[in-house]
PDB file of N, CA and C in Angstrom:
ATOM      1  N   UNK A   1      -5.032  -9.712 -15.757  1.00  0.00           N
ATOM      2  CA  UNK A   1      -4.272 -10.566 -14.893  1.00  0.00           C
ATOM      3  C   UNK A   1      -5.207 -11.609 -14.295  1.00  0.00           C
ATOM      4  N   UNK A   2      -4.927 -12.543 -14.119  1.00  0.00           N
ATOM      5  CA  UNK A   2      -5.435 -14.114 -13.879  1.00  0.00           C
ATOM      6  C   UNK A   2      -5.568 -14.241 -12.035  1.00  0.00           C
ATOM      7  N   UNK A   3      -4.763 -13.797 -11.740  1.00  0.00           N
ATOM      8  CA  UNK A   3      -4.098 -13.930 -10.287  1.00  0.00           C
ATOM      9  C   UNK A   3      -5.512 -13.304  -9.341  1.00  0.00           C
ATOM     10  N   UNK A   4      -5.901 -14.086  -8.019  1.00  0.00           N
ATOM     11  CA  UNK A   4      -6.671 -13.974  -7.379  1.00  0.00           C
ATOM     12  C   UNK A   4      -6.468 -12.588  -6.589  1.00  0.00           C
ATOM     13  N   UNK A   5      -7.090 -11.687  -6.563  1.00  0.00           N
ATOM     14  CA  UNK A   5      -6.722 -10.237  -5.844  1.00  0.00           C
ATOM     15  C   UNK A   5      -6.587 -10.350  -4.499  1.00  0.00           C
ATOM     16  N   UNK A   6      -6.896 -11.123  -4.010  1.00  0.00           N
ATOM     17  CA  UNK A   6      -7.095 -11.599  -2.540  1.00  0.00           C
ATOM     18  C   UNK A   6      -6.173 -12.148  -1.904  1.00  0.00           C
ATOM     19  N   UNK A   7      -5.122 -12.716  -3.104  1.00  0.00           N
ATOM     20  CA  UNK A   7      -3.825 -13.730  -2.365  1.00  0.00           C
ATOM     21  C   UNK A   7      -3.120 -12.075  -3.289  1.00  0.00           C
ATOM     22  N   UNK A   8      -2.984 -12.396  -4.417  1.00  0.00           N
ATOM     23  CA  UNK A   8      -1.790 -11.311  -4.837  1.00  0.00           C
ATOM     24  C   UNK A   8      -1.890 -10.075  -4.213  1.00  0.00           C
ATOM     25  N   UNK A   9      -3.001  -8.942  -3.593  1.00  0.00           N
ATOM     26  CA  UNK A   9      -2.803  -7.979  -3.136  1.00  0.00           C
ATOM     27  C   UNK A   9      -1.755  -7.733  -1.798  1.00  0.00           C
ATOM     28  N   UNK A  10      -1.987  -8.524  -0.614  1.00  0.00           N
ATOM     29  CA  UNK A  10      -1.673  -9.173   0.577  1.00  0.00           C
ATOM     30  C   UNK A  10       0.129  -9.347   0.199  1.00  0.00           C
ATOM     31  N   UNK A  11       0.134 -10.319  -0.663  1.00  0.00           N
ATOM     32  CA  UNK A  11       1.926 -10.942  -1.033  1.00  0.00           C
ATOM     33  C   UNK A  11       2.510  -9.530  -1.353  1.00  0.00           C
ATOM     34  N   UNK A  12       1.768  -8.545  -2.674  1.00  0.00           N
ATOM     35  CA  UNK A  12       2.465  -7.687  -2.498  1.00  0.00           C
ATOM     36  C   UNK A  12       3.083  -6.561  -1.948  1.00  0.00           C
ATOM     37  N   UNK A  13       2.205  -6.676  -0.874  1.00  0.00           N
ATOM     38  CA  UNK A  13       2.382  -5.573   0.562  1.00  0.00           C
ATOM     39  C   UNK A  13       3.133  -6.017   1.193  1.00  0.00           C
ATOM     40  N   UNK A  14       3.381  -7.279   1.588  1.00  0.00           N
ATOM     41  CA  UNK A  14       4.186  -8.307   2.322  1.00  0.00           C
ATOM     42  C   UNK A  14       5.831  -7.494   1.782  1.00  0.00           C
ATOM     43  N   UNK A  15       5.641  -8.299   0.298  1.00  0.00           N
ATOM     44  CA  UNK A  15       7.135  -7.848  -0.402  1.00  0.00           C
ATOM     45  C   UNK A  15       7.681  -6.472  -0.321  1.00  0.00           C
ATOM     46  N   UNK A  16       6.604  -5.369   0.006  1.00  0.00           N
ATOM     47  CA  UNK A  16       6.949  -4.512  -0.020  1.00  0.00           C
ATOM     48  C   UNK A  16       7.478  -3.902   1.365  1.00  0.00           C
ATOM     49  N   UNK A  17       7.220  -4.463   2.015  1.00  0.00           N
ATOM     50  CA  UNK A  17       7.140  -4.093   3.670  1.00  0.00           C
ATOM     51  C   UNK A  17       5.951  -3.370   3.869  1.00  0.00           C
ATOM     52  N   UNK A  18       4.990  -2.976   3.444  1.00  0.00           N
ATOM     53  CA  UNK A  18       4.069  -2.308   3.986  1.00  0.00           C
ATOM     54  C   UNK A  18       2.627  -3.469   4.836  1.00  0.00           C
ATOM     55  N   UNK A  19       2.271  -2.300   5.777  1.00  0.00           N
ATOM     56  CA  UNK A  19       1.023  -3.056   6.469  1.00  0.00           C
ATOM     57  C   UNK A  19       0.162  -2.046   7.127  1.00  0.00           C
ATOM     58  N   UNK A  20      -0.579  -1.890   5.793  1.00  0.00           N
ATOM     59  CA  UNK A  20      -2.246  -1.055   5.880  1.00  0.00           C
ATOM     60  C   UNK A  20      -3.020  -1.661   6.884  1.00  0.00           C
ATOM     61  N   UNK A  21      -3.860  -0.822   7.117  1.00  0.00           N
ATOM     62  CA  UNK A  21      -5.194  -1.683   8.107  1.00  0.00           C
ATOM     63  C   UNK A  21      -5.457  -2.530   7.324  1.00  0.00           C
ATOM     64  N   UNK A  22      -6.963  -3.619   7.938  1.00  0.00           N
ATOM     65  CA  UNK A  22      -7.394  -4.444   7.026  1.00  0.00           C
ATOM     66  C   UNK A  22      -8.371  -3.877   6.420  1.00  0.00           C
ATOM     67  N   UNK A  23      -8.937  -2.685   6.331  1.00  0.00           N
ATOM     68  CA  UNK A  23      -9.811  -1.856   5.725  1.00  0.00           C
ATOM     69  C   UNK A  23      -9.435  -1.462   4.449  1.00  0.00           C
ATOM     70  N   UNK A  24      -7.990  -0.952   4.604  1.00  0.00           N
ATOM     71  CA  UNK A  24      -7.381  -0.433   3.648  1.00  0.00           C
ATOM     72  C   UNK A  24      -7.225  -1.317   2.337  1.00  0.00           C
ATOM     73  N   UNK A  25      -6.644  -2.885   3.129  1.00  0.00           N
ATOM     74  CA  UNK A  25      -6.217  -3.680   2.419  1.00  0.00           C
ATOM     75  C   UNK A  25      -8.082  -4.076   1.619  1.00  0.00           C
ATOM     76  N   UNK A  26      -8.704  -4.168   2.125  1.00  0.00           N
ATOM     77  CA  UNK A  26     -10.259  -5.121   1.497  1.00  0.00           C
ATOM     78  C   UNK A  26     -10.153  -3.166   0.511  1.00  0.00           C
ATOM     79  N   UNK A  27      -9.659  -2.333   0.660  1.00  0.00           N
ATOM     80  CA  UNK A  27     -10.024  -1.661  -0.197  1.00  0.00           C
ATOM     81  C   UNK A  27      -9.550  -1.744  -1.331  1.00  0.00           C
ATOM     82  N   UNK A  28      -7.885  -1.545  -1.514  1.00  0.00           N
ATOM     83  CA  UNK A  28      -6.957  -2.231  -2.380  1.00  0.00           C
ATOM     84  C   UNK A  28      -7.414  -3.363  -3.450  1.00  0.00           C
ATOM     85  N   UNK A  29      -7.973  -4.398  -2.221  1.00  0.00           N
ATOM     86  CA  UNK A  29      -8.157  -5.839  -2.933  1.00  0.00           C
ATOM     87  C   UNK A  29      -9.527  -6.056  -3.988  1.00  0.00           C
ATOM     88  N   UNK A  30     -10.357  -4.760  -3.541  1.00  0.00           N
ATOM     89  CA  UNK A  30     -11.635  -4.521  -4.439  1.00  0.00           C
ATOM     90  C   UNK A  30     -11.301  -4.088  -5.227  1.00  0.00           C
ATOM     91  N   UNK A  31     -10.483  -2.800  -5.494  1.00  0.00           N
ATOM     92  CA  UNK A  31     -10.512  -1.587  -6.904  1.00  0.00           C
ATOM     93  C   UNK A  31      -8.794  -2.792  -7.555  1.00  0.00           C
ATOM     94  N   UNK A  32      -8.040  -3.748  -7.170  1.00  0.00           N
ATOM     95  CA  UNK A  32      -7.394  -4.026  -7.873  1.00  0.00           C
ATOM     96  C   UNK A  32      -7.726  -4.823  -9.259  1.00  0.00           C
ATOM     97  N   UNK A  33      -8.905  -4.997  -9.618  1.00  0.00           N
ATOM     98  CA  UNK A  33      -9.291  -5.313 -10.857  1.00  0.00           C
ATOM     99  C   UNK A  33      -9.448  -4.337 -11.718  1.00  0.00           C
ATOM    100  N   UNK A  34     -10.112  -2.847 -11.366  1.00  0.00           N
ATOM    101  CA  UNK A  34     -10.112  -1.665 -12.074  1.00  0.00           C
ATOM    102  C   UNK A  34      -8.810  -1.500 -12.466  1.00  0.00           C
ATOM    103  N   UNK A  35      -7.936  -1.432 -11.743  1.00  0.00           N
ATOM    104  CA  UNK A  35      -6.570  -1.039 -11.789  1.00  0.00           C
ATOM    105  C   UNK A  35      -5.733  -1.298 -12.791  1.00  0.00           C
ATOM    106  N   UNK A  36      -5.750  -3.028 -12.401  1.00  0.00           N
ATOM    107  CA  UNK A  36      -4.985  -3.675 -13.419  1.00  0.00           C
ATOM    108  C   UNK A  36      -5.116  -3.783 -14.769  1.00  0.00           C
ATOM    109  N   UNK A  37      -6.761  -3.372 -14.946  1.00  0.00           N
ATOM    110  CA  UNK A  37      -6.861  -3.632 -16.436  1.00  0.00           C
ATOM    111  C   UNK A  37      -6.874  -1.870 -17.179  1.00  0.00           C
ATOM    112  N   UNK A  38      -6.723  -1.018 -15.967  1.00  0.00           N
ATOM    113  CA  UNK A  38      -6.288   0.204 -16.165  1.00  0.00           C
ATOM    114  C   UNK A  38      -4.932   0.143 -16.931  1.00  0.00           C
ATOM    115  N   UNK A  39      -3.864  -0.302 -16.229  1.00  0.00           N
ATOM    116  CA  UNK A  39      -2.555  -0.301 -16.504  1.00  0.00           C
ATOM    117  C   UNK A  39      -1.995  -1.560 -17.834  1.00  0.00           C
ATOM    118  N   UNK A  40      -2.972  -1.957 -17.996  1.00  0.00           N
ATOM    119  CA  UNK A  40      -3.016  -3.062 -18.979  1.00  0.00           C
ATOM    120  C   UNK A  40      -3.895  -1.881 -20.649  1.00  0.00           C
ATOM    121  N   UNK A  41      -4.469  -1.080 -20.444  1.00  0.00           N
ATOM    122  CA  UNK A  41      -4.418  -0.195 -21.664  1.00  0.00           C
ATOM    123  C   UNK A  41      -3.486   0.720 -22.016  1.00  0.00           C
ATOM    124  N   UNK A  42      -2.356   1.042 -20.919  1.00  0.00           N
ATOM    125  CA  UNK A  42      -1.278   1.727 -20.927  1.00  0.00           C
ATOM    126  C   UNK A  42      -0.443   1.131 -22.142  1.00  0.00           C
ATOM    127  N   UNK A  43      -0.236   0.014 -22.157  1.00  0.00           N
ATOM    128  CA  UNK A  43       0.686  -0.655 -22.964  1.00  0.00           C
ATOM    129  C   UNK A  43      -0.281  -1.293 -24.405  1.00  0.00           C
ATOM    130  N   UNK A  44      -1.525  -1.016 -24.457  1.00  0.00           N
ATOM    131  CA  UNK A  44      -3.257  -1.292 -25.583  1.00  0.00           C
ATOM    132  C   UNK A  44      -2.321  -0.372 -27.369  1.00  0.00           C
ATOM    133  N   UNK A  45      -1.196   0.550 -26.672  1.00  0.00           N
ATOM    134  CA  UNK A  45      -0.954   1.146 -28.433  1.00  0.00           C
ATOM    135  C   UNK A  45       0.717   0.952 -28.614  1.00  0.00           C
ATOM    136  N   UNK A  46       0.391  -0.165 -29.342  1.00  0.00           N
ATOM    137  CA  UNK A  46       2.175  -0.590 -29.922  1.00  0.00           C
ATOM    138  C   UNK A  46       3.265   0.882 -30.331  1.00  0.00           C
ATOM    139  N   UNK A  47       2.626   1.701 -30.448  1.00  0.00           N
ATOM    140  CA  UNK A  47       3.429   2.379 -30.936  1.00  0.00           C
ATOM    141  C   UNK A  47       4.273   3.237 -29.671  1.00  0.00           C
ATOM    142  N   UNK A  48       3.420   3.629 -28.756  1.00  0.00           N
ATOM    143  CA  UNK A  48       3.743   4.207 -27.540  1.00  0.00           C
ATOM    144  C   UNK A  48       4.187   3.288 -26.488  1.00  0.00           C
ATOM    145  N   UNK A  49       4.446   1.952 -26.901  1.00  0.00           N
ATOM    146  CA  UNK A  49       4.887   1.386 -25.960  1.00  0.00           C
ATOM    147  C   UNK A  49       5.711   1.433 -25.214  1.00  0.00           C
ATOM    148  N   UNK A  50       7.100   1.847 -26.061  1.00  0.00           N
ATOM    149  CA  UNK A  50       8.672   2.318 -25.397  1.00  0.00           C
ATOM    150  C   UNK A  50       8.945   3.829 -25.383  1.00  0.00           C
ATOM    151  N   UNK A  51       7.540   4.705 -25.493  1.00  0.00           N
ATOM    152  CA  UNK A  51       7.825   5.970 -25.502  1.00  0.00           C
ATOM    153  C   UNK A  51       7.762   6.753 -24.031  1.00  0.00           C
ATOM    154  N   UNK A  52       8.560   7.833 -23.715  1.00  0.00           N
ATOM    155  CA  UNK A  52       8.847   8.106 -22.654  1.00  0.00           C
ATOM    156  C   UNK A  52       7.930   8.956 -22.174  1.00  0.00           C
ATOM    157  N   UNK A  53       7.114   9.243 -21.049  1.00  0.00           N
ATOM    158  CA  UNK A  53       5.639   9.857 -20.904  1.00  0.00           C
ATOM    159  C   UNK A  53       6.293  11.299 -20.749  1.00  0.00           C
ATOM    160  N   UNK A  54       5.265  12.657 -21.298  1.00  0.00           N
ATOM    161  CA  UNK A  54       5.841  13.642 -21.511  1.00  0.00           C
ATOM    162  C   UNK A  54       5.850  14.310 -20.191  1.00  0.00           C
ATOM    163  N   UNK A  55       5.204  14.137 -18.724  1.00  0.00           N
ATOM    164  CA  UNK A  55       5.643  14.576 -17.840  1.00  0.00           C
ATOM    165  C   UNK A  55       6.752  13.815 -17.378  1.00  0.00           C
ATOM    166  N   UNK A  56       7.900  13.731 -17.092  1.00  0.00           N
ATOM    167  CA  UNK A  56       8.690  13.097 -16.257  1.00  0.00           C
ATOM    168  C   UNK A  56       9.826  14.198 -15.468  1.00  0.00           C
ATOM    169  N   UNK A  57       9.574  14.025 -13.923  1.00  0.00           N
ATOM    170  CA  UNK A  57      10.285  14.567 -13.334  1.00  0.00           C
ATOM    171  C   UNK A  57      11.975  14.235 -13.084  1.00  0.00           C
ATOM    172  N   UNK A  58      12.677  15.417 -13.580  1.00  0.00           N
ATOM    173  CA  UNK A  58      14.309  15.023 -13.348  1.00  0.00           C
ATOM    174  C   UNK A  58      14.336  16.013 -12.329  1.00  0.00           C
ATOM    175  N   UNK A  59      15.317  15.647 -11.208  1.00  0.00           N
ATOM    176  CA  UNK A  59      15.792  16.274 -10.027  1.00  0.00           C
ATOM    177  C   UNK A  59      17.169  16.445 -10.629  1.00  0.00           C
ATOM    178  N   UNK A  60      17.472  17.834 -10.550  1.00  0.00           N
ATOM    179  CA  UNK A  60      18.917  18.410 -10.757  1.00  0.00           C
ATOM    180  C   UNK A  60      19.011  19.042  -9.720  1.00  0.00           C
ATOM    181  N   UNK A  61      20.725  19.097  -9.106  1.00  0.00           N
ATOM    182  CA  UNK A  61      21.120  20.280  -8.094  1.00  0.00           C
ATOM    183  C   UNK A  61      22.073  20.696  -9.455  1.00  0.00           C
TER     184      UNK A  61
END
């Protein structure tokens, strides 16, 4: 992702309603480069792309 971690981390807390300390947030705004390119190998194997992950929790009563 291209996007400055520093403006996009902030907007998306905003959108979300949340408001961490500013500790929290300079923490966020550091490891969000690990992150993103974490979640950016998630989708690295065409084949598993639309496959459904084998833990997924269903809530039944």
């Amino acid at each position: 992702m291209d996007a400055d971690p520093a403006v996009l981390v902030p907007a998306l807390l905003r959108a979300a309603g949340i408001s961490p300390s500013e500790e929290e947030v300079a923490a966020m705004i550091a490891d969000f480069p690990g992150r993103a390119a974490a979640i950016e190998t998630l989708y690295a194997i065409p084949e598993a792309r639309y496959e459904e992950p084998d833990l997924v929790f269903r809530a039944t009563l």
